[in-house]
C-alpha atoms as a PDB file:
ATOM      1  CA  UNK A   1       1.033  -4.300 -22.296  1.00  0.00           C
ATOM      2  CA  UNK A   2       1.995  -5.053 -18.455  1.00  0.00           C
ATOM      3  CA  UNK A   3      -1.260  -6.396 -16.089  1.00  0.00           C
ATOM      4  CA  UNK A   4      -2.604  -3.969 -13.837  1.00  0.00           C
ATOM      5  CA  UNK A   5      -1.788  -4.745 -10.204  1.00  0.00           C
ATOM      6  CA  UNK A   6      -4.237  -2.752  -9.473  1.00  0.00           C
ATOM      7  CA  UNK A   7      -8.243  -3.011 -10.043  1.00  0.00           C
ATOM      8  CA  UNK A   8     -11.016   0.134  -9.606  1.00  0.00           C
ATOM      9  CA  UNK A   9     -13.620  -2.190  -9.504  1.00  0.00           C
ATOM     10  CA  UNK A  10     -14.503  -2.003  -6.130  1.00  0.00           C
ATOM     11  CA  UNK A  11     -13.921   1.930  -5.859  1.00  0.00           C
ATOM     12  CA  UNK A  12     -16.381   2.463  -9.283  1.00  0.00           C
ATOM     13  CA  UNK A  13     -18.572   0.205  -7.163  1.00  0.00           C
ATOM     14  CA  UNK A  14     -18.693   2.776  -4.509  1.00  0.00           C
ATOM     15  CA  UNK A  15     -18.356   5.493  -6.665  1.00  0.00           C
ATOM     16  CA  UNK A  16     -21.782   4.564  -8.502  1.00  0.00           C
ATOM     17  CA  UNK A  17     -20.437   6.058 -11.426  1.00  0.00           C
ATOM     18  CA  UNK A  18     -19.321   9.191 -10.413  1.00  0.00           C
ATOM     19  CA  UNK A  19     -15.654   9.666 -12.107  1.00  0.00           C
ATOM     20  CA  UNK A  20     -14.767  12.681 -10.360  1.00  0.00           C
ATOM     21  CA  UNK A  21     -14.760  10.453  -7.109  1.00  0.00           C
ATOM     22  CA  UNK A  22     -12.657   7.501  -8.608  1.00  0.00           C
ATOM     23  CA  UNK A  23     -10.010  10.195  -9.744  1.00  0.00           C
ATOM     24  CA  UNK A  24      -9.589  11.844  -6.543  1.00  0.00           C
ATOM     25  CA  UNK A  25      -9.545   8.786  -4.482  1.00  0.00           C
ATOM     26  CA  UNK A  26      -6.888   7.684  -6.987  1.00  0.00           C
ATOM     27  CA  UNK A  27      -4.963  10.996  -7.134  1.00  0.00           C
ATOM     28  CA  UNK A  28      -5.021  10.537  -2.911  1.00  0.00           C
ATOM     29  CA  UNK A  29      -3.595   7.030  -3.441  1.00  0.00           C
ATOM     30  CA  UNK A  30      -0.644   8.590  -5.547  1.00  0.00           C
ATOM     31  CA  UNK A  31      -0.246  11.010  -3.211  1.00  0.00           C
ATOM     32  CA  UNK A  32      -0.174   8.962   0.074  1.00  0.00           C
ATOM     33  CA  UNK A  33       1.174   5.854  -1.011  1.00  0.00           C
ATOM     34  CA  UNK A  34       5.013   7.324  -1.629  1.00  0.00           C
ATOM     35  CA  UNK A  35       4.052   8.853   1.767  1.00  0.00           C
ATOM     36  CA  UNK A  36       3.302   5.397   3.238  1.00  0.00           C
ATOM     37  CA  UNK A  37       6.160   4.158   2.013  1.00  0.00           C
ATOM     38  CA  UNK A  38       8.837   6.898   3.277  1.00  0.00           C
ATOM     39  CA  UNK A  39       7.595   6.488   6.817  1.00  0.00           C
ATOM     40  CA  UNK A  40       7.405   2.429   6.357  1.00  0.00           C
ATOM     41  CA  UNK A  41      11.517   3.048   5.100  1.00  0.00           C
ATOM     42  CA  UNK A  42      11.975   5.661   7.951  1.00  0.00           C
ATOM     43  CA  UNK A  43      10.529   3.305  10.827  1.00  0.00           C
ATOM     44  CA  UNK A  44      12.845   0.637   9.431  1.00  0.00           C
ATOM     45  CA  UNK A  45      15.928   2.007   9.434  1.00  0.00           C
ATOM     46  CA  UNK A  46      15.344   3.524  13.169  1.00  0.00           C
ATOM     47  CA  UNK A  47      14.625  -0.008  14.339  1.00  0.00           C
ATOM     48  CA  UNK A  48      10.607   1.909  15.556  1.00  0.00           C
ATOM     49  CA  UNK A  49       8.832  -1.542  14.364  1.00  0.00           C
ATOM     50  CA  UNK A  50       5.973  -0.363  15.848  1.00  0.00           C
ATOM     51  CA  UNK A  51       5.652   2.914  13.518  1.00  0.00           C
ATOM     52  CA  UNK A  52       6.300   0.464  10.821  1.00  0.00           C
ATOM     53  CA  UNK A  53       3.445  -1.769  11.639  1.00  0.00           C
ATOM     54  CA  UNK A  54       1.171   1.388  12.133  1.00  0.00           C
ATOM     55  CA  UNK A  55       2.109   2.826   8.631  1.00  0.00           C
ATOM     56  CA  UNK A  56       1.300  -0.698   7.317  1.00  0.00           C
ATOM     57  CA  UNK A  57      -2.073  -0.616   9.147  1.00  0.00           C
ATOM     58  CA  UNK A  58      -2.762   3.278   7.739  1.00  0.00           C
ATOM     59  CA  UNK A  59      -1.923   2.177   3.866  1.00  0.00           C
ATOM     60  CA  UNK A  60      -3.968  -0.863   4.171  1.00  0.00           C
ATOM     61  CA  UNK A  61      -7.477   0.022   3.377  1.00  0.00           C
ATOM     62  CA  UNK A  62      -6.040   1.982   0.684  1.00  0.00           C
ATOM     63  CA  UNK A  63      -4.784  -1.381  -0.422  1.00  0.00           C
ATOM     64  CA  UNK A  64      -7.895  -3.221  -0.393  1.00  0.00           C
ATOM     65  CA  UNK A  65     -10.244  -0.566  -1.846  1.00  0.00           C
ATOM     66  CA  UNK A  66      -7.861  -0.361  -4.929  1.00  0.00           C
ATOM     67  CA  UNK A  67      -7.438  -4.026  -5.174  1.00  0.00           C
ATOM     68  CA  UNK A  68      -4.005  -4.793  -5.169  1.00  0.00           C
ATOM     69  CA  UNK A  69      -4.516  -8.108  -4.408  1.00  0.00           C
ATOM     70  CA  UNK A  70      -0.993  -9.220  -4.412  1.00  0.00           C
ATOM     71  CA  UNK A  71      -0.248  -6.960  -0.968  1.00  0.00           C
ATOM     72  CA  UNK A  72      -3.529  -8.050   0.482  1.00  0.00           C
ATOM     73  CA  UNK A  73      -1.886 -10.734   2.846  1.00  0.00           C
ATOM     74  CA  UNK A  74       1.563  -8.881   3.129  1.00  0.00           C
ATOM     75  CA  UNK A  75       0.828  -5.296   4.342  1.00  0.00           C
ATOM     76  CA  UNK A  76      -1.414  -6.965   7.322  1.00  0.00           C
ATOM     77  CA  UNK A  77       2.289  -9.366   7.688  1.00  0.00           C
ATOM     78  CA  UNK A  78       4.092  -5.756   8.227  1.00  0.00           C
ATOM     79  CA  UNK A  79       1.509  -4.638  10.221  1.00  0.00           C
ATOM     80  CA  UNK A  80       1.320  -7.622  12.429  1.00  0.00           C
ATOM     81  CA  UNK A  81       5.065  -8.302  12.751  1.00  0.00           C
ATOM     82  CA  UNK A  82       6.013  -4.840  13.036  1.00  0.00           C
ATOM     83  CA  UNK A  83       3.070  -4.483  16.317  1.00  0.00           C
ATOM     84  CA  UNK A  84       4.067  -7.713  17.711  1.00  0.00           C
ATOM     85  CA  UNK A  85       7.990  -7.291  16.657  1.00  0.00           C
ATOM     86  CA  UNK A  86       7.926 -10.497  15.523  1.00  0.00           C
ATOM     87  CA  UNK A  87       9.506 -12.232  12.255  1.00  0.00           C
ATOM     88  CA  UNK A  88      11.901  -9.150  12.621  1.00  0.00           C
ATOM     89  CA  UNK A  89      14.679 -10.853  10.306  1.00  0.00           C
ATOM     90  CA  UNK A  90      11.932 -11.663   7.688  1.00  0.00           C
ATOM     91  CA  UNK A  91      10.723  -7.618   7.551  1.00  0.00           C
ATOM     92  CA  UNK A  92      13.097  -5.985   5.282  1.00  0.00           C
ATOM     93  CA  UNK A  93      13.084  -8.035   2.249  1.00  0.00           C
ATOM     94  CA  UNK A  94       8.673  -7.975   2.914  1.00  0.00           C
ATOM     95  CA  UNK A  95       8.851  -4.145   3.104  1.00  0.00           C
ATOM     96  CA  UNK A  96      11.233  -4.349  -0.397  1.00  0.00           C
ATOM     97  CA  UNK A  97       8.489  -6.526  -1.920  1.00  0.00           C
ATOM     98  CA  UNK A  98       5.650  -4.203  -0.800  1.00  0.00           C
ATOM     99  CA  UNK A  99       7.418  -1.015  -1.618  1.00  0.00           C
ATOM    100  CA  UNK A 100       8.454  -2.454  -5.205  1.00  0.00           C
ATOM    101  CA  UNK A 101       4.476  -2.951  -5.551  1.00  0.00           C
ATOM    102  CA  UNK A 102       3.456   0.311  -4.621  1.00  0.00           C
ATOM    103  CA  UNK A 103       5.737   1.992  -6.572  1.00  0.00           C
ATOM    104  CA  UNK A 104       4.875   0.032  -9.780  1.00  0.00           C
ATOM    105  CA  UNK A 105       1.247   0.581  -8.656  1.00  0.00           C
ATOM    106  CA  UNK A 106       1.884   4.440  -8.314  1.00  0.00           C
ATOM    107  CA  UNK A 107       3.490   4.381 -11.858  1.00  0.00           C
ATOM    108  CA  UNK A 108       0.134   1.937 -13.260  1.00  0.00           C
ATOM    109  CA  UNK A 109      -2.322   4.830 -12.005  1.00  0.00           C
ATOM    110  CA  UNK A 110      -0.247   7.740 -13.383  1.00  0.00           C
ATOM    111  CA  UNK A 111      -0.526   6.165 -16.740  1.00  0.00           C
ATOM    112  CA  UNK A 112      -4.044   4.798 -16.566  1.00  0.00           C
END
């Protein structure tokens, strides 16, 4: 069996046990995430790094609260570079990295 990328931990924390919660603030995740990623794509392509950075900065607590540690550090990259247009040439193959995690992560919580 693959490793999560993922970890509830911190959501059940907040949830204090209520279930119902964790599943709808995991069914939002599924829901926004592909979202997230669409505009992230979008901005991209229309050279609108700042949209990019903003998406980046609206996905990232999502990030953090369901502990997908590995994009911890790279969404607030996006974010930054994308605000500051900086590191421009380094953004595309970050945004394939992050967008390959999501999608796996999407997939993870599906199946959970």
């Amino acid at each position: 069996m693959e490793e999560n990328l993922y970890s509830l931990h911190q959501l059940e924390a907040l949830a204090s046990g209520d279930t119902a919660f964790v599943n709808k603030m995991v069914d939002m995740f599924i829901q926004m995430a592909p979202e997230s990623v669409d505009r992230m794509i979008t901005a991209l392509s229309e050279d609108d790094l700042e949209d990019l950075g903003a998406a980046a900065h609206k996905v990232k607590p999502s990030i953090d609260m369901m502990g997908i540690t590995s994009l911890k550090q790279k969404i607030r990259d996006l974010e930054q570079w994308g605000k500051n247009r900086t590191n421009v040439e380094l953004i595309p193959s970050l945004l394939d990295e992050v967008i390959e995690t999501l999608n796996d992560v999407v997939q993870q919580l599906r199946n959970r």
